[in-house]
C-alpha atoms as a PDB file:
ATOM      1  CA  UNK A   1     -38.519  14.246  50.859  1.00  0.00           C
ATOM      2  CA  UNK A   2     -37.188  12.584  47.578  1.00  0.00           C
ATOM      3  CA  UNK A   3     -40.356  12.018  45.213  1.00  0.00           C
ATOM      4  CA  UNK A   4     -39.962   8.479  44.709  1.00  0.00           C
ATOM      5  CA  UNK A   5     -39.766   7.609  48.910  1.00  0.00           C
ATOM      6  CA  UNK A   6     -43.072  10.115  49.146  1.00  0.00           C
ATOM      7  CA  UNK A   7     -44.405   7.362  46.379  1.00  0.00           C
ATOM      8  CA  UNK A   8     -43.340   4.585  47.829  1.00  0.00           C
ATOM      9  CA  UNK A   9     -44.859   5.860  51.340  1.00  0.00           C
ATOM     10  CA  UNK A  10     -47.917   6.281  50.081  1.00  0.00           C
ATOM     11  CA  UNK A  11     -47.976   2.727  48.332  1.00  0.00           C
ATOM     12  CA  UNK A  12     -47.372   1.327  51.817  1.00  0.00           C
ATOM     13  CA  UNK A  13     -49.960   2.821  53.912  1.00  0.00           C
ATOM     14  CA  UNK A  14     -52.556   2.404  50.893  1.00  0.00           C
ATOM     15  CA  UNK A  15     -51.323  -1.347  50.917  1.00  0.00           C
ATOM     16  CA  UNK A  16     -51.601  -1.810  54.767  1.00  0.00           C
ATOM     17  CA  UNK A  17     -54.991  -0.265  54.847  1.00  0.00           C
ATOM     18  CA  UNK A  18     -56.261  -2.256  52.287  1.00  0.00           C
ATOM     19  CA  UNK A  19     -55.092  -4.928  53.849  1.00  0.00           C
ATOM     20  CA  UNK A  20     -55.937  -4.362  57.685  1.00  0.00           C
ATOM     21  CA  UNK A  21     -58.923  -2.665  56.416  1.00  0.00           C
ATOM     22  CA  UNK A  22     -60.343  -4.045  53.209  1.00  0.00           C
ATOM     23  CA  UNK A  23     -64.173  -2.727  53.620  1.00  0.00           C
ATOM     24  CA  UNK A  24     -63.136   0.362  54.840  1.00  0.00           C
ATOM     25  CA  UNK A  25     -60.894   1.164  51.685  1.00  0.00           C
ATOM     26  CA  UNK A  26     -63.106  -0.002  49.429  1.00  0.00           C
ATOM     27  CA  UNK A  27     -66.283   2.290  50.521  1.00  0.00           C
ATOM     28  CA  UNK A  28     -63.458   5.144  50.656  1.00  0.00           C
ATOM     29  CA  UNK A  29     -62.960   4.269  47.040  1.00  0.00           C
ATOM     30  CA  UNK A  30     -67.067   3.884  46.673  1.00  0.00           C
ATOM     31  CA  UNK A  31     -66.941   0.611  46.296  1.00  0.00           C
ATOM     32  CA  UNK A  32     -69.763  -1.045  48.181  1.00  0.00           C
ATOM     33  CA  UNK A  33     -68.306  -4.713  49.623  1.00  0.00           C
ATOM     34  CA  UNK A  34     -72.247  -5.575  50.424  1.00  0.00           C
ATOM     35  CA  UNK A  35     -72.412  -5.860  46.810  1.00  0.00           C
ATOM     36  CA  UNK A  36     -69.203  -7.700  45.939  1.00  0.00           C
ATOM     37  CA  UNK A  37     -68.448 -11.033  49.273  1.00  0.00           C
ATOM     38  CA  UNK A  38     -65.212 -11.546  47.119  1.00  0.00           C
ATOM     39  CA  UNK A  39     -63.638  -7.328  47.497  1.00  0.00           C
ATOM     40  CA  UNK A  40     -62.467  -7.761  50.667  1.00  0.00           C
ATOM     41  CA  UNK A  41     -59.926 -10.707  49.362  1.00  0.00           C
ATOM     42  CA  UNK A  42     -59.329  -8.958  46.237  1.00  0.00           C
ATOM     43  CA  UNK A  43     -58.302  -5.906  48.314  1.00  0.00           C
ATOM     44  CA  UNK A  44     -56.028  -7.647  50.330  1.00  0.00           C
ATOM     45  CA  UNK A  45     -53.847  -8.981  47.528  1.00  0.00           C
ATOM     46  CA  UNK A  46     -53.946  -5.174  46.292  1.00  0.00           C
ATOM     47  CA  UNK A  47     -52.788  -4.562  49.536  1.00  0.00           C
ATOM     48  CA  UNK A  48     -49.946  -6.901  49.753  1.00  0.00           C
ATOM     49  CA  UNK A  49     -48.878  -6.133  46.344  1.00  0.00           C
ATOM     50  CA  UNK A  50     -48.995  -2.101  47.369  1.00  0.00           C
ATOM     51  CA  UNK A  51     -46.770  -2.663  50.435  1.00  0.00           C
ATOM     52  CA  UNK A  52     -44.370  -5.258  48.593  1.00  0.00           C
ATOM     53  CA  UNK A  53     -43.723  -2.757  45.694  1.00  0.00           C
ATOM     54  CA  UNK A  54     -43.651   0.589  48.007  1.00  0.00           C
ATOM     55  CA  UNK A  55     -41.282  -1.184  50.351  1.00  0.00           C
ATOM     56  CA  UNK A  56     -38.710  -3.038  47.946  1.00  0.00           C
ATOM     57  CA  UNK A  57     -38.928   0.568  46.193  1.00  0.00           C
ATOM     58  CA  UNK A  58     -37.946   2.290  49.106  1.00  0.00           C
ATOM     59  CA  UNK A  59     -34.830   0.167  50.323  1.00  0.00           C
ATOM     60  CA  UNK A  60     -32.898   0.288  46.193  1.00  0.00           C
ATOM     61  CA  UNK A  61     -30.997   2.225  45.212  1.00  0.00           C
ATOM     62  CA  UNK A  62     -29.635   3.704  42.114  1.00  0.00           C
ATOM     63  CA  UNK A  63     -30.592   2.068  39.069  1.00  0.00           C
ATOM     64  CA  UNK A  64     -32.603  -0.716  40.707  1.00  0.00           C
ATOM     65  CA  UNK A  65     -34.618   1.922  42.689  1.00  0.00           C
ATOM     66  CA  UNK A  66     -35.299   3.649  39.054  1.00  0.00           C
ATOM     67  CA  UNK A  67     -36.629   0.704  37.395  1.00  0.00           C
ATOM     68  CA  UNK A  68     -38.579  -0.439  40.347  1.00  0.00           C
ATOM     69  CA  UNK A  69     -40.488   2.920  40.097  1.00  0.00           C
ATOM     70  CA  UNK A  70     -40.575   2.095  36.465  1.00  0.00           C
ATOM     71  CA  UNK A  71     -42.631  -1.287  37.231  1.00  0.00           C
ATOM     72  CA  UNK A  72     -45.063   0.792  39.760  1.00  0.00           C
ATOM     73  CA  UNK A  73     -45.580   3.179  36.774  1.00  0.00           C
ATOM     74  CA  UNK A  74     -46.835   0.318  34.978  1.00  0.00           C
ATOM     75  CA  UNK A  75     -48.600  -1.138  37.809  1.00  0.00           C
ATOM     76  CA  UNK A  76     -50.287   2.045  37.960  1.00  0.00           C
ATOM     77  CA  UNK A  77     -50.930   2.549  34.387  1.00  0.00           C
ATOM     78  CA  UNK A  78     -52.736  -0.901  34.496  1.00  0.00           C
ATOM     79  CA  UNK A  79     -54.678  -0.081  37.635  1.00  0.00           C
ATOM     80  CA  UNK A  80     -55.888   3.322  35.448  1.00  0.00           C
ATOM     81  CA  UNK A  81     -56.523   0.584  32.413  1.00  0.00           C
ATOM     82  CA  UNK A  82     -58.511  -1.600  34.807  1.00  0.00           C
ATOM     83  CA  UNK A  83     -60.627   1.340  36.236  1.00  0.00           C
ATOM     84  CA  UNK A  84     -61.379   2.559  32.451  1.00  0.00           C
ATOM     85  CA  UNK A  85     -62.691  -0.540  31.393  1.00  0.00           C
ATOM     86  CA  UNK A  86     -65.033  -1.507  34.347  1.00  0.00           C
ATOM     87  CA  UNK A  87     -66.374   2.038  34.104  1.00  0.00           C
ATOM     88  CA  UNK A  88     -67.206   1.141  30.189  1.00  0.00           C
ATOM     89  CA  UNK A  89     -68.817  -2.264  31.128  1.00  0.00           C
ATOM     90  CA  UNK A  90     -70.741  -0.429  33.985  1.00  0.00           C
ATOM     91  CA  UNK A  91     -69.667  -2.670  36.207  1.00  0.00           C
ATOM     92  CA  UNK A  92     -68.739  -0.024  38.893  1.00  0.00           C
ATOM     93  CA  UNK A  93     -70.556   3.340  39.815  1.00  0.00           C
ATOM     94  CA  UNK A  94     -69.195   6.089  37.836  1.00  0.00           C
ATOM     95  CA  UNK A  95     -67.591   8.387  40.815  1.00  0.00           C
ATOM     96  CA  UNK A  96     -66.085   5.355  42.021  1.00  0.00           C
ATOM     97  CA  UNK A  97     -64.392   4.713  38.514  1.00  0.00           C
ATOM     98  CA  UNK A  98     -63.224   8.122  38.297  1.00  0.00           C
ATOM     99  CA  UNK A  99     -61.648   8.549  41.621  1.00  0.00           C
ATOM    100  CA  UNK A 100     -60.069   4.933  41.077  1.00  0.00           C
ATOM    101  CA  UNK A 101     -59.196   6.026  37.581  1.00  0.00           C
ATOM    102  CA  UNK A 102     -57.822   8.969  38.729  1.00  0.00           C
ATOM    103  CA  UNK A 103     -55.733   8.358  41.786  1.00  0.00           C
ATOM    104  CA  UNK A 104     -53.773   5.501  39.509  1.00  0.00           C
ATOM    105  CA  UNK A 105     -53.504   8.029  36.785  1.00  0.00           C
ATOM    106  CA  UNK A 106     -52.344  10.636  39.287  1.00  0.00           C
ATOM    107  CA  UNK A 107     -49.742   7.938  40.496  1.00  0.00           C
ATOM    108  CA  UNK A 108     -48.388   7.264  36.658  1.00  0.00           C
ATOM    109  CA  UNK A 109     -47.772  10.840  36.199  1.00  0.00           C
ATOM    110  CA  UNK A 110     -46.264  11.018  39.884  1.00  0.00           C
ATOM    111  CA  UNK A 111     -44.077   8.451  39.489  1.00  0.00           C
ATOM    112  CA  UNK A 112     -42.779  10.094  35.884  1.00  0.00           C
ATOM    113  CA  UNK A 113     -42.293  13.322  37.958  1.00  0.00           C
ATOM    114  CA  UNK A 114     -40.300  11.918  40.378  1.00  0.00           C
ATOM    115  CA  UNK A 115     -38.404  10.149  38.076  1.00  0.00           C
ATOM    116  CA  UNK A 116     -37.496  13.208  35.921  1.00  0.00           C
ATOM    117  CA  UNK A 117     -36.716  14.787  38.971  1.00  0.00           C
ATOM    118  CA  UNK A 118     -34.262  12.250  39.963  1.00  0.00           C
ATOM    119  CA  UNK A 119     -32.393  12.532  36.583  1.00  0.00           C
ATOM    120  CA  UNK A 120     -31.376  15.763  37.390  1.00  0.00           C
END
C-alpha cells in the first residue's frame, strides 16, 4: 500500500472513531471525559476534521495529493505543538501528553516518509 493512502486510512478511522465514539477515544488517549463535559464535542470536530483531511487526501492525485499530505504534516505538527504545551501547563496527565505527543509526532515524520518515498 502507497504510504500516503496507509496515512490517509488511518486519519479516517481515527476521525470516525472519534467521532462515533468520542469517550471511548479519549480514555484510549487517557484522557478522562468525567473531567472535561466539553471533550466529547471537541473530539468530534477532531474527528470530522481527521476524516475530511484523510479522505480528500486519499481521492488527489499528483501534486494536489502531495500538498494535501503537506497540510496534514502541519496539522500534525500542530497537534504535537498542542500536546507539548498542555503537558507544560499540566493541564493533562503526563502519559496522556506523551502518547498524544507522540502519535502526532509519529504522524509528521510518517507523512515526510511517505512523501520522500513518493518522490522517488
Amino acid at each position: 500500500m502507497d504510504p500516503v493512502t496507509g496515512i490517509s486510512l488511518a486519519r479516517i478511522v481515527l476521525g470516525v472513531c472519534a467521532y462515533l465514539a468520542p469517550d471511548l477515544t479519549a480514555k484510549l488517549f487517557g484522557l478522562s471525559p468525567a473531567e472535561n463535559a466539553h471533550l466529547p464535542y471537541m473530539s468530534r470536530m477532531f474527528g470530522a476534521r481527521e476524516v475530511a483531511l484523510g479522505g480528500v487526501t486519499l481521492v488527489a492525485r499528483g501534486t494536489a495529493r502531495r500538498n494535501l499530505a503537506l497540510v496534514g504534516m502541519a496539522v500534525d505538527a500542530a497537534d504535537a505543538t498542542t500536546g507539548a504545551l498542555e503537558l507544560k501547563a499540566k493541564r493533562i496527565p503526563l502519559a496522556a501528553g506523551g502518547m498524544l505527543v507522540a502519535v502526532a509526532a509519529g504522524a509528521v515524520v510518517s507523512g515526510g516518509l511517505a512523501l520522500a518515498r513518493n518522490r522517488g
